[in-house]
C-alpha atoms as a PDB file:
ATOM      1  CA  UNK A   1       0.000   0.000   0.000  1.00  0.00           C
ATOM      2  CA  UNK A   2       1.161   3.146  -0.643  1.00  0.00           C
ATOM      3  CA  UNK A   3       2.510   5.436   2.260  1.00  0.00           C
ATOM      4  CA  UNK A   4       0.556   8.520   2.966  1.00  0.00           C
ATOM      5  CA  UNK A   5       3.794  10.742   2.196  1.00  0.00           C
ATOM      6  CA  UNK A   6       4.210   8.655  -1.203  1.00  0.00           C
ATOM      7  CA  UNK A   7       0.398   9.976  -2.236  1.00  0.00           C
ATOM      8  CA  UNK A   8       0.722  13.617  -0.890  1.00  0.00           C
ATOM      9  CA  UNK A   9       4.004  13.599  -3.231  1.00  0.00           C
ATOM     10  CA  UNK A  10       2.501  12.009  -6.301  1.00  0.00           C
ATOM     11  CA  UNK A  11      -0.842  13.847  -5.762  1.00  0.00           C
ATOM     12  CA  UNK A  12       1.859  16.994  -6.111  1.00  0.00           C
ATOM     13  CA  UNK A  13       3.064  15.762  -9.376  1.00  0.00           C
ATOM     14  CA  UNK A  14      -0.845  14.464 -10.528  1.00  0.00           C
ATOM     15  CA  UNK A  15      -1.499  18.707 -10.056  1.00  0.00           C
ATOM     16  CA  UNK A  16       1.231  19.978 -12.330  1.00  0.00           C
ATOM     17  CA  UNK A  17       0.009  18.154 -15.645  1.00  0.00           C
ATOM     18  CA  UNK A  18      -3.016  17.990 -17.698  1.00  0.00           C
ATOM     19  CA  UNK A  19      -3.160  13.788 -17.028  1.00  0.00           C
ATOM     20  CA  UNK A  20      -2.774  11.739 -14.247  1.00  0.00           C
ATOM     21  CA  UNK A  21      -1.068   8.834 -16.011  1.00  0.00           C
ATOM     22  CA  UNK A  22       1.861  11.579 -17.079  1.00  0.00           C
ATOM     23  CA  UNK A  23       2.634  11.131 -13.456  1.00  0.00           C
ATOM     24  CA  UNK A  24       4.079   7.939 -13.997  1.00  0.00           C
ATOM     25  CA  UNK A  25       7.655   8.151 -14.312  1.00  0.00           C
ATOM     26  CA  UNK A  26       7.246  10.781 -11.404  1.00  0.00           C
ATOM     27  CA  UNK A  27       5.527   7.869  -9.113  1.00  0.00           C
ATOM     28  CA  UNK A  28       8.204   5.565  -9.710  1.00  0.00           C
ATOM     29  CA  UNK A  29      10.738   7.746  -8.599  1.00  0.00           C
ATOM     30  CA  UNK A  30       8.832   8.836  -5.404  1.00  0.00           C
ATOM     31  CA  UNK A  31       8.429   5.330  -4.414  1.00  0.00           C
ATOM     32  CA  UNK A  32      11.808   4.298  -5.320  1.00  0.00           C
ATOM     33  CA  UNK A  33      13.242   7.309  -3.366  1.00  0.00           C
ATOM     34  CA  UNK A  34      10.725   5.855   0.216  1.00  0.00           C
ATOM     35  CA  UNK A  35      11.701   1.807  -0.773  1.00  0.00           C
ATOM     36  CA  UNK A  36      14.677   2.246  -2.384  1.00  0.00           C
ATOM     37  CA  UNK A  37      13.915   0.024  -5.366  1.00  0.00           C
ATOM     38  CA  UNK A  38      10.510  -1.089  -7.234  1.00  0.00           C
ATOM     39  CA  UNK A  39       9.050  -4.179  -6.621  1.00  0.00           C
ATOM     40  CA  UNK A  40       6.340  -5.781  -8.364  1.00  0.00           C
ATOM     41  CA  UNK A  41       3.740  -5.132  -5.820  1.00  0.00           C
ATOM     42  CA  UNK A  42       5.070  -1.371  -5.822  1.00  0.00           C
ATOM     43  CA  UNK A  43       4.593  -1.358  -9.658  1.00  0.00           C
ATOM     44  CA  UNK A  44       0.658  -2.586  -9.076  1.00  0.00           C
ATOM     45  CA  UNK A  45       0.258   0.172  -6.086  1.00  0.00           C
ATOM     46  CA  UNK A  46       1.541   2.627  -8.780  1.00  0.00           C
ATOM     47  CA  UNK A  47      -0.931   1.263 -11.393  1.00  0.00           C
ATOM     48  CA  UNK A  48      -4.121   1.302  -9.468  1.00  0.00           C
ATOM     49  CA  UNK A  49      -3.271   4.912  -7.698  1.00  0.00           C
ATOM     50  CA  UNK A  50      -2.832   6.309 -11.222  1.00  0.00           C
ATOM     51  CA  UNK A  51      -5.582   3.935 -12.863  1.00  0.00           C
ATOM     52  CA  UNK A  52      -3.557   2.285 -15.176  1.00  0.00           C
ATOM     53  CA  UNK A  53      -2.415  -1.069 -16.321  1.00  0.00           C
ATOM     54  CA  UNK A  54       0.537  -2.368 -14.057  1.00  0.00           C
ATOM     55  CA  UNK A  55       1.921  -3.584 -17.582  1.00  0.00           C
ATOM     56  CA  UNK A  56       2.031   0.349 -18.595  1.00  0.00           C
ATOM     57  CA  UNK A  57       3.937   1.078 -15.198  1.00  0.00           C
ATOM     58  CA  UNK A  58       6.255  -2.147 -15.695  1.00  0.00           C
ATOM     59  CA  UNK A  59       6.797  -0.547 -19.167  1.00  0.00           C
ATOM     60  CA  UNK A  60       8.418   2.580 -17.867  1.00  0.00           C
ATOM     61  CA  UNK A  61       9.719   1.090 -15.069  1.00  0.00           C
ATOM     62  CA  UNK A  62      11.716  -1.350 -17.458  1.00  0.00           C
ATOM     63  CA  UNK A  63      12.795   1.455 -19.904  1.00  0.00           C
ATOM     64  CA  UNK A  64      14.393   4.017 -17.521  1.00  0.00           C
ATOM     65  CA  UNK A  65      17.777   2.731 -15.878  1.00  0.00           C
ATOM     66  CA  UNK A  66      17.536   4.688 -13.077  1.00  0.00           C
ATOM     67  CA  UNK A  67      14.354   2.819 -11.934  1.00  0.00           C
ATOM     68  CA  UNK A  68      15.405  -0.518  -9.595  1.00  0.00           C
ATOM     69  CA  UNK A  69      13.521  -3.345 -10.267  1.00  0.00           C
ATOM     70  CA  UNK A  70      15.997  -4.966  -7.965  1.00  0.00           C
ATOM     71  CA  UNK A  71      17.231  -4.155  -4.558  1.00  0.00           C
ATOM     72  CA  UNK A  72      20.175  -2.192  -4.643  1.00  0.00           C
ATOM     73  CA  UNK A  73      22.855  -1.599  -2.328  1.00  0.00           C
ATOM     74  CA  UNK A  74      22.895   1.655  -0.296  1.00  0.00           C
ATOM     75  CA  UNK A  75      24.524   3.945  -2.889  1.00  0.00           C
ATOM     76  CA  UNK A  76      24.379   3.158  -6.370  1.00  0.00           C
ATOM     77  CA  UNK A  77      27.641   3.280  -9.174  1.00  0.00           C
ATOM     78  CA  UNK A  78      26.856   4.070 -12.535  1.00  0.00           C
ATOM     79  CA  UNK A  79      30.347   3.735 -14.134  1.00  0.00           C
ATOM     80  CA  UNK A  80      29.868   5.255 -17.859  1.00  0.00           C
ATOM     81  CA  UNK A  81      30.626   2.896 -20.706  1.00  0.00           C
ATOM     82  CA  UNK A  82      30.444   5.204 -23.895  1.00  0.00           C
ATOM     83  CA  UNK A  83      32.930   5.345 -26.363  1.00  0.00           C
ATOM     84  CA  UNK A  84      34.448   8.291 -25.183  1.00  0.00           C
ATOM     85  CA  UNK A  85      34.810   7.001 -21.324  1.00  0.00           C
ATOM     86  CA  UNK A  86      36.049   3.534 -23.062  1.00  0.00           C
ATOM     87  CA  UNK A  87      38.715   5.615 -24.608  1.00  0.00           C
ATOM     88  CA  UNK A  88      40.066   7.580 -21.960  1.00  0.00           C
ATOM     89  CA  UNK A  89      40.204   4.645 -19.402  1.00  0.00           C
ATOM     90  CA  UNK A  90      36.575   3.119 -18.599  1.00  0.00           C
ATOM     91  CA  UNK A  91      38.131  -0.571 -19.207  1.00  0.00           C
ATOM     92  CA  UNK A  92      41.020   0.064 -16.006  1.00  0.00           C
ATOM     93  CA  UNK A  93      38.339   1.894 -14.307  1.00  0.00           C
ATOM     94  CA  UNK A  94      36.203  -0.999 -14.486  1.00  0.00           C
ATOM     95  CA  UNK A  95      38.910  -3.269 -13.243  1.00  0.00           C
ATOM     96  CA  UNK A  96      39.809  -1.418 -10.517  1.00  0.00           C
ATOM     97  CA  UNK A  97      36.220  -0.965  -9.390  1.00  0.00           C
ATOM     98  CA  UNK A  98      35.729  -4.648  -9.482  1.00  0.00           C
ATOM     99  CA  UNK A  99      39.088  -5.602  -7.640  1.00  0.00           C
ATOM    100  CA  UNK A 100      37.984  -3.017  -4.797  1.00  0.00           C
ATOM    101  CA  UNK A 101      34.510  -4.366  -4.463  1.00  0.00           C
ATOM    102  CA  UNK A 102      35.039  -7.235  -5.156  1.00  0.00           C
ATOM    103  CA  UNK A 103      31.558  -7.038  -7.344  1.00  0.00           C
ATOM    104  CA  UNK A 104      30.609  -7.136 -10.713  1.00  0.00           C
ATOM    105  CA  UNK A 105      28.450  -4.889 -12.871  1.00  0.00           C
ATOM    106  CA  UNK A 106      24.749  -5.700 -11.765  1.00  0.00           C
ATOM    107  CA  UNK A 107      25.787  -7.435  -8.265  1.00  0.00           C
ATOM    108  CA  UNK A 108      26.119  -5.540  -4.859  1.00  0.00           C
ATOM    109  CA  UNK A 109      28.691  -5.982  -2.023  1.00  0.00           C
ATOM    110  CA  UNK A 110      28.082  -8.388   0.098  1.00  0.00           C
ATOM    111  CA  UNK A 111      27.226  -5.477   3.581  1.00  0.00           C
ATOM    112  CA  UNK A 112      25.002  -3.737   0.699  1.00  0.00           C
ATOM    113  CA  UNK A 113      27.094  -0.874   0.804  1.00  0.00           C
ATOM    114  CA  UNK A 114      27.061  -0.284  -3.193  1.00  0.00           C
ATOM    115  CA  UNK A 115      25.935  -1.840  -6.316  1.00  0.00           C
ATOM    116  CA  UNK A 116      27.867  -1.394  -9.590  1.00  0.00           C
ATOM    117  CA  UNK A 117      26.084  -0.887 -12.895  1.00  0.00           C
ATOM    118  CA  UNK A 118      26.956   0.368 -16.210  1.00  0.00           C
ATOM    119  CA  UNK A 119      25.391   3.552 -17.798  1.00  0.00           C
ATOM    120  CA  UNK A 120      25.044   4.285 -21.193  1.00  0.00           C
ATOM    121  CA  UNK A 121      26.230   8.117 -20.997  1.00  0.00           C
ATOM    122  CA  UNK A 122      26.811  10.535 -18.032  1.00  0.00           C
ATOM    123  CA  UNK A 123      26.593  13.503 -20.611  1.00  0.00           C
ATOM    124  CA  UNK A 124      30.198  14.444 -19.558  1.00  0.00           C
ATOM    125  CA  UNK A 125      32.004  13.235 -23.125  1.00  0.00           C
ATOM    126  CA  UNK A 126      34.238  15.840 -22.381  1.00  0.00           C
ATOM    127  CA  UNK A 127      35.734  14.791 -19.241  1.00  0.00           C
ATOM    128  CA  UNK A 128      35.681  11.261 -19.702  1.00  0.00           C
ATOM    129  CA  UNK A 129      35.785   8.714 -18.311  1.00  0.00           C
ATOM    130  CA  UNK A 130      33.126   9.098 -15.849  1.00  0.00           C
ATOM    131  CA  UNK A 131      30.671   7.810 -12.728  1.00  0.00           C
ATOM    132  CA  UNK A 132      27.703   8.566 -10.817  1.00  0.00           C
ATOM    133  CA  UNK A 133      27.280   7.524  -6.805  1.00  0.00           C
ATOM    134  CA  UNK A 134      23.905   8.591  -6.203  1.00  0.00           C
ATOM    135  CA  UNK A 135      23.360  11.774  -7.286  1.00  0.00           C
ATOM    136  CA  UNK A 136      27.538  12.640  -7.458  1.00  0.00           C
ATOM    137  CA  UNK A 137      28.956  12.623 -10.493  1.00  0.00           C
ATOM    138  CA  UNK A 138      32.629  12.717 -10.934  1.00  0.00           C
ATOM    139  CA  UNK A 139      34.667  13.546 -13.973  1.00  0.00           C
ATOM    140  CA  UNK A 140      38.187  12.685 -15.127  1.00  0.00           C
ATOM    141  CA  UNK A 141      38.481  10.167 -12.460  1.00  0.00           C
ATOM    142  CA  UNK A 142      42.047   7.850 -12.448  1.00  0.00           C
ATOM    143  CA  UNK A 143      42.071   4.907 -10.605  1.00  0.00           C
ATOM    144  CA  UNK A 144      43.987   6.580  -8.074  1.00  0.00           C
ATOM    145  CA  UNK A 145      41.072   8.656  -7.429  1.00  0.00           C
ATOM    146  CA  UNK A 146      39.118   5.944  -6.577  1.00  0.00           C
ATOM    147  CA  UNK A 147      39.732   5.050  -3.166  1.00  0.00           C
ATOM    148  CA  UNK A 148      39.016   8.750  -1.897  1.00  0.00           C
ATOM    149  CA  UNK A 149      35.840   8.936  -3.928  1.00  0.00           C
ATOM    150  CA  UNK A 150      34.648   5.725  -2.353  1.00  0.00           C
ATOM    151  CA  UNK A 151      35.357   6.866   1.277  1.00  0.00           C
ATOM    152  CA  UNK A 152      32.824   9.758   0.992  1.00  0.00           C
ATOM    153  CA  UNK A 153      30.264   7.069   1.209  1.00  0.00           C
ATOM    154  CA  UNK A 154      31.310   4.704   4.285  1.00  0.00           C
END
């Protein structure tokens, strides 16, 4: 069921457009931000609030990679794997992120401190290569970088 603070906040985003189900990318990311990922029962709450399909939900859900179908670890990597981060270091980025976590792209440490997953593009071509923890994004990173970076979120 939906928390009372999840409706108030989606009822916010139901008022600023001319159709309720143009809420529903908004929803997602209002439950996701209370649950911390989006389970299938959290996809049907979601659908019968907004008085849709949970297919249409699932739909968006499954399209934006910043929704978590999955639980995730407590902060998320998103370790940028376009061509320009794969040219300016993204493979011995990778490598060192996996030697340090011991993790893989998709899995998440074992005390659920992070969860590694690739992302298409940052939008920061020009300082490349690149990752996201949460909502931090860090540019021209070398893998001596890393173990500061990673402290920040103990």
């Amino acid at each position: 069921m939906l928390s009372t603070t999840e409706k108030e906040a989606i009822d916010h985003e139901i008022g600023l457009v001319p159709h309720k189900r143009a809420t529903v990318i908004e929803a997602l990311k209002i439950v996701q931000q209370h649950r911390g990922w989006i389970s299938d029962d959290s996809v049907e709450e979601i659908a019968d609030y907004l008085g849709i399909s949970p297919a249409e939900v699932d739909s968006v859900a499954t399209f934006y990679n910043l929704i978590f179908r999955k639980p995730v670890g407590r902060h998320v990597i998103l370790l940028c794997d376009s061509i320009s981060c794969y040219v300016m270091g993204y493979k011995s980025l990778y490598a060192a992120l996996q030697h340090k976590l011991q993790i893989s792209f998709g899995q998440t440490c074992p005390d659920d401190r992070f969860t590694l997953l690739p992302n298409a593009c940052l939008g920061c071509c020009d300082h490349a290569p690149a990752m996201m923890i949460d909502k931090d994004l860090y540019r021209d990173i070398t893998i001596e970088q890393l173990d500061d970076i990673l402290k920040k979120y103990a």
